[in-house]
C-alpha atoms as a PDB file:
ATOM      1  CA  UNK A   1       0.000   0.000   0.000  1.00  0.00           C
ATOM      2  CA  UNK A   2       1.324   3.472  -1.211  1.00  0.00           C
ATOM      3  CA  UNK A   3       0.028   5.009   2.577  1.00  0.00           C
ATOM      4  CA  UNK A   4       2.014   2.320   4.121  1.00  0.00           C
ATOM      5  CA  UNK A   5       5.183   2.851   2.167  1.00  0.00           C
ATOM      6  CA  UNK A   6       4.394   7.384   2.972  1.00  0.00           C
ATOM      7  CA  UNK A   7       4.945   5.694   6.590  1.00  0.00           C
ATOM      8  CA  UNK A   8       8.032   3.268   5.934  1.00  0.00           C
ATOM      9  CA  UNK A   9       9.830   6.389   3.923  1.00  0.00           C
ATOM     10  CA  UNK A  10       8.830   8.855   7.593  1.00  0.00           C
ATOM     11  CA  UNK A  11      10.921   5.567   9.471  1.00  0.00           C
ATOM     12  CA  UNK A  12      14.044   5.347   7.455  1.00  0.00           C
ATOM     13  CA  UNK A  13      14.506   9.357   7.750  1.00  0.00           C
ATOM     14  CA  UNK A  14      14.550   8.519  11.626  1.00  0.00           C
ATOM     15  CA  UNK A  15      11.599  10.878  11.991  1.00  0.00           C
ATOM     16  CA  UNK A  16      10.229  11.407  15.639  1.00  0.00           C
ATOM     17  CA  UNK A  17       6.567  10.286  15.647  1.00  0.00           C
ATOM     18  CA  UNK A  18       5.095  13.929  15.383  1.00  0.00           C
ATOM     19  CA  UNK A  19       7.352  14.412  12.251  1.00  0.00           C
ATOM     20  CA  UNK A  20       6.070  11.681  10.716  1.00  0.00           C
ATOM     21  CA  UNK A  21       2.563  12.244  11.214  1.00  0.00           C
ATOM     22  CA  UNK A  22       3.336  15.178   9.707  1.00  0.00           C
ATOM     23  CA  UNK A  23       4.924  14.079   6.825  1.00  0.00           C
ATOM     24  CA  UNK A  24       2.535  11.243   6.497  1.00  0.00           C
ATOM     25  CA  UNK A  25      -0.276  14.455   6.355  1.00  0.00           C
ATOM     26  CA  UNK A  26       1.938  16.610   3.691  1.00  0.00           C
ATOM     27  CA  UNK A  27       1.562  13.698   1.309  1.00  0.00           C
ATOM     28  CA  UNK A  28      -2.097  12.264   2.044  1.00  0.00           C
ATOM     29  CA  UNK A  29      -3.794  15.132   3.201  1.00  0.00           C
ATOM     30  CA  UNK A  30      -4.562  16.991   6.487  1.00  0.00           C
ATOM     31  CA  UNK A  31      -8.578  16.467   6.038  1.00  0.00           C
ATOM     32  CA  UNK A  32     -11.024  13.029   5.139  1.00  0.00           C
ATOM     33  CA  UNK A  33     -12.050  14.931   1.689  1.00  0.00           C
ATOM     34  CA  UNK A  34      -8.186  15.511   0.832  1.00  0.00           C
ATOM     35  CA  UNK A  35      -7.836  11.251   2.075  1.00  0.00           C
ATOM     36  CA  UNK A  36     -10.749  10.477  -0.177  1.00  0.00           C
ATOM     37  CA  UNK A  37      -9.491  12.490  -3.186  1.00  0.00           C
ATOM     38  CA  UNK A  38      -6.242  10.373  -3.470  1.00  0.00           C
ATOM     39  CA  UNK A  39      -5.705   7.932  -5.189  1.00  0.00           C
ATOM     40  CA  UNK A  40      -4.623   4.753  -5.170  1.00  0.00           C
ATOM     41  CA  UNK A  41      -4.490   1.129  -2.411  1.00  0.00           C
ATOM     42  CA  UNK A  42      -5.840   2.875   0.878  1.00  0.00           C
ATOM     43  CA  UNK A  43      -7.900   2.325   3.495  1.00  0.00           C
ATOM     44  CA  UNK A  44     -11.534   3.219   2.853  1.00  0.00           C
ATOM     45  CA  UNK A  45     -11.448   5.408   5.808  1.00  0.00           C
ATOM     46  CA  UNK A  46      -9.673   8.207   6.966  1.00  0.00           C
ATOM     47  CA  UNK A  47      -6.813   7.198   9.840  1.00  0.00           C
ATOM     48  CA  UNK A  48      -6.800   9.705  12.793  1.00  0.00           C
ATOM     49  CA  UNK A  49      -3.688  10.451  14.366  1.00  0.00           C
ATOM     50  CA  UNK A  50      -3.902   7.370  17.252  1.00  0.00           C
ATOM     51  CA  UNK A  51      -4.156   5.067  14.202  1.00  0.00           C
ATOM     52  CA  UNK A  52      -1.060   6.431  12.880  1.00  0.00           C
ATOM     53  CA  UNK A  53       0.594   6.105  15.694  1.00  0.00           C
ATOM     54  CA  UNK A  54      -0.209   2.641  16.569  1.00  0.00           C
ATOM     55  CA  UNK A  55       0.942   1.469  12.561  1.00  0.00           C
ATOM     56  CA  UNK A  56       4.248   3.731  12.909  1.00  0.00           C
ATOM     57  CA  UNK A  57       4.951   2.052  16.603  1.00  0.00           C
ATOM     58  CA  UNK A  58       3.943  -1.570  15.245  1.00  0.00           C
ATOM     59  CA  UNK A  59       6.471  -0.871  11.898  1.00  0.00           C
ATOM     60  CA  UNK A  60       9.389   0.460  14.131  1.00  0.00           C
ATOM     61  CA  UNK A  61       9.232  -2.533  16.106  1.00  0.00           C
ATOM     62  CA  UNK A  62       9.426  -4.647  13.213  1.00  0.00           C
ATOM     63  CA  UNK A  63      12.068  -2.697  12.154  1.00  0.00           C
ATOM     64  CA  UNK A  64      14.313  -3.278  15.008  1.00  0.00           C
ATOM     65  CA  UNK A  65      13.571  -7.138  15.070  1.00  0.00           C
ATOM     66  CA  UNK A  66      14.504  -7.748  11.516  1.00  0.00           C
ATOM     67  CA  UNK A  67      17.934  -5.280  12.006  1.00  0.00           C
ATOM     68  CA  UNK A  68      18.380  -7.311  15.120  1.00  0.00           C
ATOM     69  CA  UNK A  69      18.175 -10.891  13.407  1.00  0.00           C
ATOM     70  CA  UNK A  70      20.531  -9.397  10.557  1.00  0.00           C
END
């Protein structure tokens, strides 16, 4: 998914968590009409900013695990 990937880009620029929700915003949209406007593989619905959080938290920990088993 092309959000998902926004996300993955915010974690390898070592972002804090309020920098990437930013940057995750810049590129998808600040509002639910600017989310439904975009195009391509998204959610139907809009994530809020807990959502965000809980995906970027979830992807940094997998992060770490797979650097760790390197």
């Amino acid at each position: 998914m092309r959000y998902v990937a926004t996300l993955q880009e915010a974690l390898e620029q070592s972002l804090t968590t309020m920098d990437a929700l930013h940057f995750f915003r810049e590129k998808w949209g600040q509002t639910e009409a600017d989310w439904s406007a975009m195009p391509g593989d998204k959610p139907a619905s809009f994530p809020d900013d807990k959502q965000l959080k809980t995906k970027l938290v979830n992807m940094k920990h997998a992060l770490k695990k797979q650097r760790s088993e390197v």
